[in-house]
C-alpha atoms as a PDB file:
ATOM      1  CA  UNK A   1     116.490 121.298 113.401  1.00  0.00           C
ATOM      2  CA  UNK A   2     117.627 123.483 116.580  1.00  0.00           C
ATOM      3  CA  UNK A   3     120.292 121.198 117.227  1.00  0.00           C
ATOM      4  CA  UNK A   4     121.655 121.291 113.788  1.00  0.00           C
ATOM      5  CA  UNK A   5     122.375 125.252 114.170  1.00  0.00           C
ATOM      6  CA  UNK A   6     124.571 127.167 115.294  1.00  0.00           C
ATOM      7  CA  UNK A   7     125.212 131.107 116.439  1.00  0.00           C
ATOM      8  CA  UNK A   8     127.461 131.172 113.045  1.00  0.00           C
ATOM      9  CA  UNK A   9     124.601 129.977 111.282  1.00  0.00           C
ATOM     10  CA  UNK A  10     123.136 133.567 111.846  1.00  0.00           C
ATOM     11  CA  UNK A  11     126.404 135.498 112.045  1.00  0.00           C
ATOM     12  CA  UNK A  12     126.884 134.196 108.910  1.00  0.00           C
ATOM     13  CA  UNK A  13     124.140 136.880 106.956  1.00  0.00           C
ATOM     14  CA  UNK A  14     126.263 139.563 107.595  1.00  0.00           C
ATOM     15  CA  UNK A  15     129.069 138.308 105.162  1.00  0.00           C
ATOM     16  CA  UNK A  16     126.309 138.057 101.916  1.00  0.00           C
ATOM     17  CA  UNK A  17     123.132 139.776 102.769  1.00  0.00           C
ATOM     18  CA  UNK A  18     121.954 140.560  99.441  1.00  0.00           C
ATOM     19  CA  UNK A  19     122.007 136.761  98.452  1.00  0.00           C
ATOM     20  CA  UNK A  20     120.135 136.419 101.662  1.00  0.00           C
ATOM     21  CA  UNK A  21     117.689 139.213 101.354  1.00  0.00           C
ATOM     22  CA  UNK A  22     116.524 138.149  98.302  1.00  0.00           C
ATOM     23  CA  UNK A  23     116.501 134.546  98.683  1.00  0.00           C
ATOM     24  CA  UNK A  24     114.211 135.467 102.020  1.00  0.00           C
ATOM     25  CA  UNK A  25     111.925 137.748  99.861  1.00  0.00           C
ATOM     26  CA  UNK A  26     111.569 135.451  97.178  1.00  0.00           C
ATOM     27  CA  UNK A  27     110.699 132.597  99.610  1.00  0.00           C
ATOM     28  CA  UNK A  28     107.750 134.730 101.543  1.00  0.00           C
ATOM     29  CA  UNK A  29     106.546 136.212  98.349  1.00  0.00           C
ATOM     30  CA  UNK A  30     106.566 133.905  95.622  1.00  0.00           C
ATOM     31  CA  UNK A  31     105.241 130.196  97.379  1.00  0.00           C
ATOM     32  CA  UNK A  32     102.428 132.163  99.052  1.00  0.00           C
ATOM     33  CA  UNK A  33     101.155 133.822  96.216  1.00  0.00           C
ATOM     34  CA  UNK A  34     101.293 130.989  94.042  1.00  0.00           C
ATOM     35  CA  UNK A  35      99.874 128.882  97.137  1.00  0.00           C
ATOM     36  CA  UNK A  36      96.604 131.658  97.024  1.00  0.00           C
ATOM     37  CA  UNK A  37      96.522 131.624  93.278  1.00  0.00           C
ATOM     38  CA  UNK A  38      96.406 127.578  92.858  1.00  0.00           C
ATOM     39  CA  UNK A  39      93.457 127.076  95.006  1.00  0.00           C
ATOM     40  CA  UNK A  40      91.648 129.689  93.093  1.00  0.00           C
ATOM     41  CA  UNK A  41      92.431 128.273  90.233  1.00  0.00           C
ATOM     42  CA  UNK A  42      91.961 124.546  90.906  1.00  0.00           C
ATOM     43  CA  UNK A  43      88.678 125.451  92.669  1.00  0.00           C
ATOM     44  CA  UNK A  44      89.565 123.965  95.756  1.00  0.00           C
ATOM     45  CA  UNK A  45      87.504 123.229  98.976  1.00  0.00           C
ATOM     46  CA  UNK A  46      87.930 125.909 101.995  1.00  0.00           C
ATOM     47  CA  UNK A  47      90.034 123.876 103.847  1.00  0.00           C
ATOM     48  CA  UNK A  48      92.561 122.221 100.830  1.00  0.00           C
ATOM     49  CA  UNK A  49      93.095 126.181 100.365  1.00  0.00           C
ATOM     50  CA  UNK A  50      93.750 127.317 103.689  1.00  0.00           C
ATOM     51  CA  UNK A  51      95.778 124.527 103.934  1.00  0.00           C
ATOM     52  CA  UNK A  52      97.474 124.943 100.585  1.00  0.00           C
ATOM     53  CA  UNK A  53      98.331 128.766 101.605  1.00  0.00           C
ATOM     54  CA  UNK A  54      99.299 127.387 105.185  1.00  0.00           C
ATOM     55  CA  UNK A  55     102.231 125.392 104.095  1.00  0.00           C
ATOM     56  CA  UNK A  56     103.282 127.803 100.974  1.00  0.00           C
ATOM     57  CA  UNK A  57     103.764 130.348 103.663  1.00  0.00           C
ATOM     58  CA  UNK A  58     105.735 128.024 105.424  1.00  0.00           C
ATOM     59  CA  UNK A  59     110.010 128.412 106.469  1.00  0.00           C
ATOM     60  CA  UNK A  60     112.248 126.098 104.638  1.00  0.00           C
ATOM     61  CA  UNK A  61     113.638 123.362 106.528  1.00  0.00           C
ATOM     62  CA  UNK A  62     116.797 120.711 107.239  1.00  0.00           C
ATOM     63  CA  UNK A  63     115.791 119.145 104.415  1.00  0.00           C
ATOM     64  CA  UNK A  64     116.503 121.631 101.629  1.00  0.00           C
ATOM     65  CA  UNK A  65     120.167 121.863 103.298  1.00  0.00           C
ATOM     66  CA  UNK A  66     120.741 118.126 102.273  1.00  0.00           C
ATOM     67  CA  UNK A  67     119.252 118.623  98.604  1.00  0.00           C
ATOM     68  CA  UNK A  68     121.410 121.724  98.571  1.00  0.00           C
ATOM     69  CA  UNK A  69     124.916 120.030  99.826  1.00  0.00           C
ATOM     70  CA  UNK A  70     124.155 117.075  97.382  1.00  0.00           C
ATOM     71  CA  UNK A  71     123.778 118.890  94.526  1.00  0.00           C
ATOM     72  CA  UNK A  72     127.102 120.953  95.441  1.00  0.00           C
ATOM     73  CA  UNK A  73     125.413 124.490  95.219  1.00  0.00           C
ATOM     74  CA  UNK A  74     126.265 127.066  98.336  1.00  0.00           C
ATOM     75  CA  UNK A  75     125.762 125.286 101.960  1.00  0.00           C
ATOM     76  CA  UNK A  76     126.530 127.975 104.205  1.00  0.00           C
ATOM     77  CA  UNK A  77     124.193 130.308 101.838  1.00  0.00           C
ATOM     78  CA  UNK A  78     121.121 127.366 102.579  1.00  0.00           C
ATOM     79  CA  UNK A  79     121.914 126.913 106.465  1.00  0.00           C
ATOM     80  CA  UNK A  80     121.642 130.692 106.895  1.00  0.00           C
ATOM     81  CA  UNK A  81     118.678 130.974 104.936  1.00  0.00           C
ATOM     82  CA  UNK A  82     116.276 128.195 106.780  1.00  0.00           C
ATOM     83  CA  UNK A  83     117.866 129.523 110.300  1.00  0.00           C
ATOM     84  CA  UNK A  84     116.812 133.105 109.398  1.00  0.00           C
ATOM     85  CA  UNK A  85     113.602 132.045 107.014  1.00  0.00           C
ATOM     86  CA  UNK A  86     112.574 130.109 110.642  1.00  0.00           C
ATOM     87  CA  UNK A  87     112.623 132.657 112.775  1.00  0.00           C
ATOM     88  CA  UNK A  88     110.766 134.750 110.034  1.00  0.00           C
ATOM     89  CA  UNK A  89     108.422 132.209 110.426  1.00  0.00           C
ATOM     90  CA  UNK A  90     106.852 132.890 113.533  1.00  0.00           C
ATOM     91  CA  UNK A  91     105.356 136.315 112.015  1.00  0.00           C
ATOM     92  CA  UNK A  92     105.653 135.743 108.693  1.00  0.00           C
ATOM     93  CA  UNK A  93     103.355 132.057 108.616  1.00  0.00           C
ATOM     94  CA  UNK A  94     100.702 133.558 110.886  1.00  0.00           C
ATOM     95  CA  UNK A  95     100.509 137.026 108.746  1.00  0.00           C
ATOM     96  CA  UNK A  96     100.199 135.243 105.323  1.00  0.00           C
ATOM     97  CA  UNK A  97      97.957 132.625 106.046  1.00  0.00           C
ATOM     98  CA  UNK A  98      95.418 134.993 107.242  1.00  0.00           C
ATOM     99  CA  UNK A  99      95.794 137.746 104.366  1.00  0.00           C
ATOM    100  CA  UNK A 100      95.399 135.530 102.200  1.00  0.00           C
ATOM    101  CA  UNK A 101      92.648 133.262 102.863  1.00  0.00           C
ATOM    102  CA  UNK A 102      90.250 135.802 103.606  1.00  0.00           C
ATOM    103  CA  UNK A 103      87.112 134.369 104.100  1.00  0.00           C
ATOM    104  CA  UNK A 104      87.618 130.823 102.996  1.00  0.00           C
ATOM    105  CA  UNK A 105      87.608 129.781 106.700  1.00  0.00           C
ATOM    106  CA  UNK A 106      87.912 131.542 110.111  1.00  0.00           C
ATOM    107  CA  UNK A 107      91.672 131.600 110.712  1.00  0.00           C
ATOM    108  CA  UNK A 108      92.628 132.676 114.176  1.00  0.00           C
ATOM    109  CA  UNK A 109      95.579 134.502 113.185  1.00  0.00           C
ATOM    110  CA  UNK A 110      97.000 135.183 117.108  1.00  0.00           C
ATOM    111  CA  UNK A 111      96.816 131.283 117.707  1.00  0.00           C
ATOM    112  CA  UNK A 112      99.273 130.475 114.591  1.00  0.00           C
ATOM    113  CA  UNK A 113     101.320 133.325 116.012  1.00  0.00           C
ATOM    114  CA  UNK A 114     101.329 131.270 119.142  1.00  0.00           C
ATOM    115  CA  UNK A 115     101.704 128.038 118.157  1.00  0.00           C
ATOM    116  CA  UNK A 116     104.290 129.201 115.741  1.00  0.00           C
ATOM    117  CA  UNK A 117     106.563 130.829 118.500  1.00  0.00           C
ATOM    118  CA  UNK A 118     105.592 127.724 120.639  1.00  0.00           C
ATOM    119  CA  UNK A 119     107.296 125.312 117.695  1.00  0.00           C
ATOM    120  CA  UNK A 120     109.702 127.137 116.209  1.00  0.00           C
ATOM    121  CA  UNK A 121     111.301 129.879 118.721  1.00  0.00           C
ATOM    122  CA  UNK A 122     111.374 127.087 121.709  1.00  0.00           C
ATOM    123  CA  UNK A 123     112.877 124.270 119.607  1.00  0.00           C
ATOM    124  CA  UNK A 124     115.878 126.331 117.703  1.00  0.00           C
ATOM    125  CA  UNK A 125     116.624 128.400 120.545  1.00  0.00           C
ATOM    126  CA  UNK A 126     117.168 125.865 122.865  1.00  0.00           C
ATOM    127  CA  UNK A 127     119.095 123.581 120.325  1.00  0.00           C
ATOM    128  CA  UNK A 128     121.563 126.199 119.445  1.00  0.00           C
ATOM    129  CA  UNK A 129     122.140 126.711 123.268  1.00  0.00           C
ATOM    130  CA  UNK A 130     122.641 123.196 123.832  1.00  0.00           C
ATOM    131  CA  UNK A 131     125.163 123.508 120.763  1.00  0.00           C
ATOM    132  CA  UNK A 132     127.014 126.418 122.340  1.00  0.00           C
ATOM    133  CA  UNK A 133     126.884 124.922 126.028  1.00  0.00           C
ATOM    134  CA  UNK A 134     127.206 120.855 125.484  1.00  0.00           C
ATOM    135  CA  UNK A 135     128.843 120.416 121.701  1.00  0.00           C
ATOM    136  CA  UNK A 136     130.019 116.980 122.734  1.00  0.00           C
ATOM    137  CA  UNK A 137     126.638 115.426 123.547  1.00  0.00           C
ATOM    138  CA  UNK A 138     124.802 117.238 120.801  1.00  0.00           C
ATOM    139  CA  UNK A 139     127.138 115.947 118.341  1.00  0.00           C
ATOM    140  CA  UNK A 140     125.828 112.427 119.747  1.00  0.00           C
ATOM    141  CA  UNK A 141     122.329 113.143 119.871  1.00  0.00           C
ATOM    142  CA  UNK A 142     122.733 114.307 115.868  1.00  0.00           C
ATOM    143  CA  UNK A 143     123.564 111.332 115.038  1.00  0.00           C
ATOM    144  CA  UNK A 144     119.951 109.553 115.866  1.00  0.00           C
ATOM    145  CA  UNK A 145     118.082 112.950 115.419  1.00  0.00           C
ATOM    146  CA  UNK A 146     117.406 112.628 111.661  1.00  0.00           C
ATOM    147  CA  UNK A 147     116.323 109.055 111.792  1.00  0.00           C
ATOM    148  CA  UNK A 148     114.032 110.017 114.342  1.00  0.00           C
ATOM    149  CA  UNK A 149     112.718 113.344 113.002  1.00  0.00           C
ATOM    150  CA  UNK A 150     111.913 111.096 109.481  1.00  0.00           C
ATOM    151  CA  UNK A 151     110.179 108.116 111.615  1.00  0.00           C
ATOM    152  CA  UNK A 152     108.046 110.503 113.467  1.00  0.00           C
ATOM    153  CA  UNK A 153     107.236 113.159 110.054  1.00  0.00           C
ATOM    154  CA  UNK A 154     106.295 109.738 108.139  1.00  0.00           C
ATOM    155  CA  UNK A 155     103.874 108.560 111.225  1.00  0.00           C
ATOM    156  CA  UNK A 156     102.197 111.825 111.494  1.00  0.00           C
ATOM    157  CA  UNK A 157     101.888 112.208 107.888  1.00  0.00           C
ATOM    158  CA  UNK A 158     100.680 108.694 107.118  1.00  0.00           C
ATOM    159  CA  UNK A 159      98.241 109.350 110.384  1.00  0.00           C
ATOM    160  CA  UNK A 160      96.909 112.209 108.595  1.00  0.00           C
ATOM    161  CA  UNK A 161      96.543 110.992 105.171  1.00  0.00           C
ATOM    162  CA  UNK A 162      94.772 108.217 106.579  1.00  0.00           C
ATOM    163  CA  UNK A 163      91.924 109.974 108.331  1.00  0.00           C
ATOM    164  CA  UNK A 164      91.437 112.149 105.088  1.00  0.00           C
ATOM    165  CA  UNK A 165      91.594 109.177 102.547  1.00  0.00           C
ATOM    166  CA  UNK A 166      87.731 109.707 101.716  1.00  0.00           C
ATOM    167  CA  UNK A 167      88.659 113.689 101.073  1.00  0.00           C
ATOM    168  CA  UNK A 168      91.449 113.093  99.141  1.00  0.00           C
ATOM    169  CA  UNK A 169      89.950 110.356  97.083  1.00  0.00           C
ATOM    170  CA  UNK A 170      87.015 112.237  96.557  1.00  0.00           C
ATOM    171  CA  UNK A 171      89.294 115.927  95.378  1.00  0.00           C
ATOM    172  CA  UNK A 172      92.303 114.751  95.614  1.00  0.00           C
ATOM    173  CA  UNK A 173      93.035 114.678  91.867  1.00  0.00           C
ATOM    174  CA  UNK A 174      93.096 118.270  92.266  1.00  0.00           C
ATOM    175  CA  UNK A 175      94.492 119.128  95.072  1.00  0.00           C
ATOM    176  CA  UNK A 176      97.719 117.011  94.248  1.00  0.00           C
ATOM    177  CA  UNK A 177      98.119 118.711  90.814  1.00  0.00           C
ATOM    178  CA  UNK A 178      98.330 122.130  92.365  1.00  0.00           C
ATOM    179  CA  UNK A 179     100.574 121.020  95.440  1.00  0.00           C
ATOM    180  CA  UNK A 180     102.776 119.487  92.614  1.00  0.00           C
ATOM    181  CA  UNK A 181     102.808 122.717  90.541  1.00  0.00           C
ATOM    182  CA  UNK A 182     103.414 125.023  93.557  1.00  0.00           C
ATOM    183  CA  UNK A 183     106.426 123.661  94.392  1.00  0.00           C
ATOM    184  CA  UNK A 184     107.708 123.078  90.671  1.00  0.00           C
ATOM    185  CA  UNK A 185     107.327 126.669  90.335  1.00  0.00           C
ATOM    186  CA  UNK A 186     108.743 127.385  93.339  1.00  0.00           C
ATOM    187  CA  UNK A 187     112.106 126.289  91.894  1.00  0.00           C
ATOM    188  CA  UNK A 188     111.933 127.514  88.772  1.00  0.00           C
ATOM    189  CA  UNK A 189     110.679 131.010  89.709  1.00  0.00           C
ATOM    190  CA  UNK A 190     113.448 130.818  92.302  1.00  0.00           C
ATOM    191  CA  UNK A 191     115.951 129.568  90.459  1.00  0.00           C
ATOM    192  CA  UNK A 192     115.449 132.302  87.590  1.00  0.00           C
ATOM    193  CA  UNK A 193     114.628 135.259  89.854  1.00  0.00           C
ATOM    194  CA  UNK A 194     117.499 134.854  91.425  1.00  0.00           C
ATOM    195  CA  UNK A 195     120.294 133.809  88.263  1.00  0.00           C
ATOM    196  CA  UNK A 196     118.525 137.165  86.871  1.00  0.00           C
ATOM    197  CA  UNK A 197     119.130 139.374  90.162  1.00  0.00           C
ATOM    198  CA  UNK A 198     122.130 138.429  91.406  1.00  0.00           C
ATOM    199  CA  UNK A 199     123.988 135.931  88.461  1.00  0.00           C
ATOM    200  CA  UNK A 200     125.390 133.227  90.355  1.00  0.00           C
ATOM    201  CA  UNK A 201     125.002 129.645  89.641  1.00  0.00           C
ATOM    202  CA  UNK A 202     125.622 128.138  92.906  1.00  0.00           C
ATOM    203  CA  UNK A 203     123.333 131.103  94.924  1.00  0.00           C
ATOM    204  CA  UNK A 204     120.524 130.521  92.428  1.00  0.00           C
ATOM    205  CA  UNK A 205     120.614 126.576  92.972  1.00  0.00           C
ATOM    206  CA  UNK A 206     120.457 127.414  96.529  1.00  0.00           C
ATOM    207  CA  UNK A 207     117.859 129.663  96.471  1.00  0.00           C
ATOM    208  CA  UNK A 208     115.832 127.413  94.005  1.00  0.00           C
ATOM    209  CA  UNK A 209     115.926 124.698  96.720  1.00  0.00           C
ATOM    210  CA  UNK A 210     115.053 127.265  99.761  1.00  0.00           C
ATOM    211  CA  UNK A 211     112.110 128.402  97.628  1.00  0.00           C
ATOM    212  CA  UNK A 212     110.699 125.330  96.332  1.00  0.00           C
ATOM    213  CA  UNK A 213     110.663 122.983  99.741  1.00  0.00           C
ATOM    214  CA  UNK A 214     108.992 124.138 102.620  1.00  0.00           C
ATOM    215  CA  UNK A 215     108.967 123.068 106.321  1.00  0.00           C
ATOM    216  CA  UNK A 216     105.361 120.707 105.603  1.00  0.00           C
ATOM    217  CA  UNK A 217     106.241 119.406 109.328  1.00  0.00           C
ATOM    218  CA  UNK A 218     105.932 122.687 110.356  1.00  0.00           C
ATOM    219  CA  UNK A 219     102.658 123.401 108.257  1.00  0.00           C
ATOM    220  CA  UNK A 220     101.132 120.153 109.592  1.00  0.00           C
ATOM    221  CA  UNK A 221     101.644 120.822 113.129  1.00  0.00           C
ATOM    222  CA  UNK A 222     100.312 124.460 112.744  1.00  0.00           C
ATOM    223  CA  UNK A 223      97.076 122.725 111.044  1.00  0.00           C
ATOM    224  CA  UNK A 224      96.208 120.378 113.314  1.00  0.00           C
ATOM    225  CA  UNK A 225      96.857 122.648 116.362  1.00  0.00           C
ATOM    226  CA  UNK A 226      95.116 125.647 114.978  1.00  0.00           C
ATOM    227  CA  UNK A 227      92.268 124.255 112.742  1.00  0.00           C
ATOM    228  CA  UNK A 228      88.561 122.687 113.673  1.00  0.00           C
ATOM    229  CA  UNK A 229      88.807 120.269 110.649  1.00  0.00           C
ATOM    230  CA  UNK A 230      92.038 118.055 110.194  1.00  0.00           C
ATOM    231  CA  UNK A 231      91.908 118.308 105.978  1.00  0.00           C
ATOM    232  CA  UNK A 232      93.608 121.741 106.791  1.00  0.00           C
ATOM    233  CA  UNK A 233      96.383 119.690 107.391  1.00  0.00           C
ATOM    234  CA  UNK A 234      96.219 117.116 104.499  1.00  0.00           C
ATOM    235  CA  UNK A 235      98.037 119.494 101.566  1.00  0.00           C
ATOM    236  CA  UNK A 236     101.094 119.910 104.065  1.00  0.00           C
ATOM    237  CA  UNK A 237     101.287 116.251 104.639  1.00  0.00           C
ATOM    238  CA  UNK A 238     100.750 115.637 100.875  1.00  0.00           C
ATOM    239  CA  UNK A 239     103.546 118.665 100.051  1.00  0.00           C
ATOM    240  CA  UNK A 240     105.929 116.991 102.428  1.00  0.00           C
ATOM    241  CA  UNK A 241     106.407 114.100 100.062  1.00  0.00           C
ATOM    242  CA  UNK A 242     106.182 116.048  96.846  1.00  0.00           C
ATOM    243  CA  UNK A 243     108.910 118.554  97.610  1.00  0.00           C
ATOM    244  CA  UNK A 244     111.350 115.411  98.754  1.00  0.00           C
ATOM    245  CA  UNK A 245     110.712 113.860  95.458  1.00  0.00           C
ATOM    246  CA  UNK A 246     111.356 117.101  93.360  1.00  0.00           C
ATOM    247  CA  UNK A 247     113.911 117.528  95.488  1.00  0.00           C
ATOM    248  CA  UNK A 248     115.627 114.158  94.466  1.00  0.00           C
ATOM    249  CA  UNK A 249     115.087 115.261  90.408  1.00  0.00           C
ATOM    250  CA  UNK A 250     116.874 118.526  91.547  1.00  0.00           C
ATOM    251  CA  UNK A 251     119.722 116.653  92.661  1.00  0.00           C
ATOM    252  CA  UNK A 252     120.067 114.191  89.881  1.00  0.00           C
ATOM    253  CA  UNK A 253     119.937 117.297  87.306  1.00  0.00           C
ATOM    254  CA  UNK A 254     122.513 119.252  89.280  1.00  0.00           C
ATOM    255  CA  UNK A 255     124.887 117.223  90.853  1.00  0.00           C
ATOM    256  CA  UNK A 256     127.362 116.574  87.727  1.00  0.00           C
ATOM    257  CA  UNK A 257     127.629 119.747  87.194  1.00  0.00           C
ATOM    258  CA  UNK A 258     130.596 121.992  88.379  1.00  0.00           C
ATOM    259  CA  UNK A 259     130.223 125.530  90.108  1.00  0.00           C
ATOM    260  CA  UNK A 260     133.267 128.436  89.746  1.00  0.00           C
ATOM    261  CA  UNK A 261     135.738 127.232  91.743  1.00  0.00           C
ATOM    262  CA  UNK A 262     135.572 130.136  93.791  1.00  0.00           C
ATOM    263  CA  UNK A 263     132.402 129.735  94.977  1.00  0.00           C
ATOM    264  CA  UNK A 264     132.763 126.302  96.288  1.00  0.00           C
ATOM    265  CA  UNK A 265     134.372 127.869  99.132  1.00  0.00           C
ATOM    266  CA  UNK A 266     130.801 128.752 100.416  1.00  0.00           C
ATOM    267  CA  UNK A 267     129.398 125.115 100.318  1.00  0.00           C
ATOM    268  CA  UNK A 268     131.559 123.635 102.791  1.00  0.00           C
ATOM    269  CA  UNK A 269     129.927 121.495 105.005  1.00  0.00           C
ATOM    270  CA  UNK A 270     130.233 122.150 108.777  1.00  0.00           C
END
């Protein structure tokens, strides 16, 4: 993701900052709520819970920014939100997580904050240096980087779903319903919240994307760095494959359809 961002990326706020401010607000309060909420209501186990509020307080990430160019809404608007939304992140994940899982489990708040900084600040920072300082041979690494960032997400999240098939099996009939409502909400609150606050089609698309997927590479590595049990980390994996495929739907519904002309200005692609 670091090497996919640039100092323009974040230069870039200052030209919309209201559709940024909300789309940032909406992200940190609506998916963690809802995150808290679902595994009260679904009864869930401690650790489906934590984990469940773990990755709903998670950034958005590279991914959204393909959903969002593919169905035409505002690019620049979706880069600038997951650079900003990730470097949020590294208070913002730690903070949430332990408000609002209270006494479900222990969660050692300072270690997220640590391992946060650890794999978010490190990464993007030096990615958008090596942008700024060696464009040529970034532009060559980018080309492998994806294929290699999906290879390794799909190992570790086939790695962890396999060590928790006897969970899942045994509540997993749950725990997938409210990982699949989370996000579904996610972009329709998103979408709505935002069409009603700042009436824009292509800004509320974006948002709705930005909202509804979250970084559940992020929330997996956070789990299995940070928590005793590793069915912390199983709704993250789970969410990670969820979000792609409502992402997909997202596209399919949107892409036909047309934006003002003025705003497609804003979705160019770098």
């Amino acid at each position: 993701m670091g090497l996919t961002l640039r100092l323009e990326d974040f230069q870039r706020v200052t030209q919309t900052p209201r559709w940024v401010i909300t789309g940032l607000l909406l992200q940190f309060m609506v998916m963690p709520f809802l995150g808290w909420f679902l595994g009260k209501a679904f009864d869930l186990p401690p650790f489906f819970a934590v984990g469940l509020i773990l990755v709903s307080s998670c950034p958005g990430g590279t991914a959204s920014n393909v959903i969002v160019f593919l169905s035409r809404s505002n690019l620049a608007l979706s880069v600038s939100m997951t650079a900003l939304s990730t470097m949020a992140a590294i208070v913002m994940t730690p903070l949430l997580t332990s408000s609002l899982s209270g006494n479900e489990i222990d969660v050692d708040a300072l270690g997220l904050f640590y391992s946060t900084l650890k794999v978010v600040l490190v990464p993007v920072v030096l990615g958008v240096v090596l942008n700024a300082r060696l464009p040529r041979y970034t532009q060559k690494i980018q080309f492998y980087s994806p294929s290699v960032a999906v290879l390794l997400i799909t190992l570790i999240v086939a790695s962890i779903i396999g060590q928790g098939k006897d969970i899942i099996l045994g509540s997993g009939l749950s725990l997938i319903l409210s990982i699949m409502i989370l996000h579904l909400a996610g972009f329709i609150l998103g979408y709505f919240f935002s069409k009603i606050l700042l009436k824009d089609e292509a800004v509320s698309r974006t948002i709705s994307v930005e909202v509804g997927m979250q970084n559940s590479g992020l929330g997996v590595v956070l789990a299995k760095e940070n928590f005793v049990n590793p069915a912390v980390a199983i709704p993250a994996a789970i969410s990670s494959l969820i979000h792609s495929l409502y992402g997909s739907i997202f596209v399919a519904l949107f892409s036909t359809r047309s934006v003002e002309p003025s705003l497609e200005k804003n979705s160019e692609i770098r």
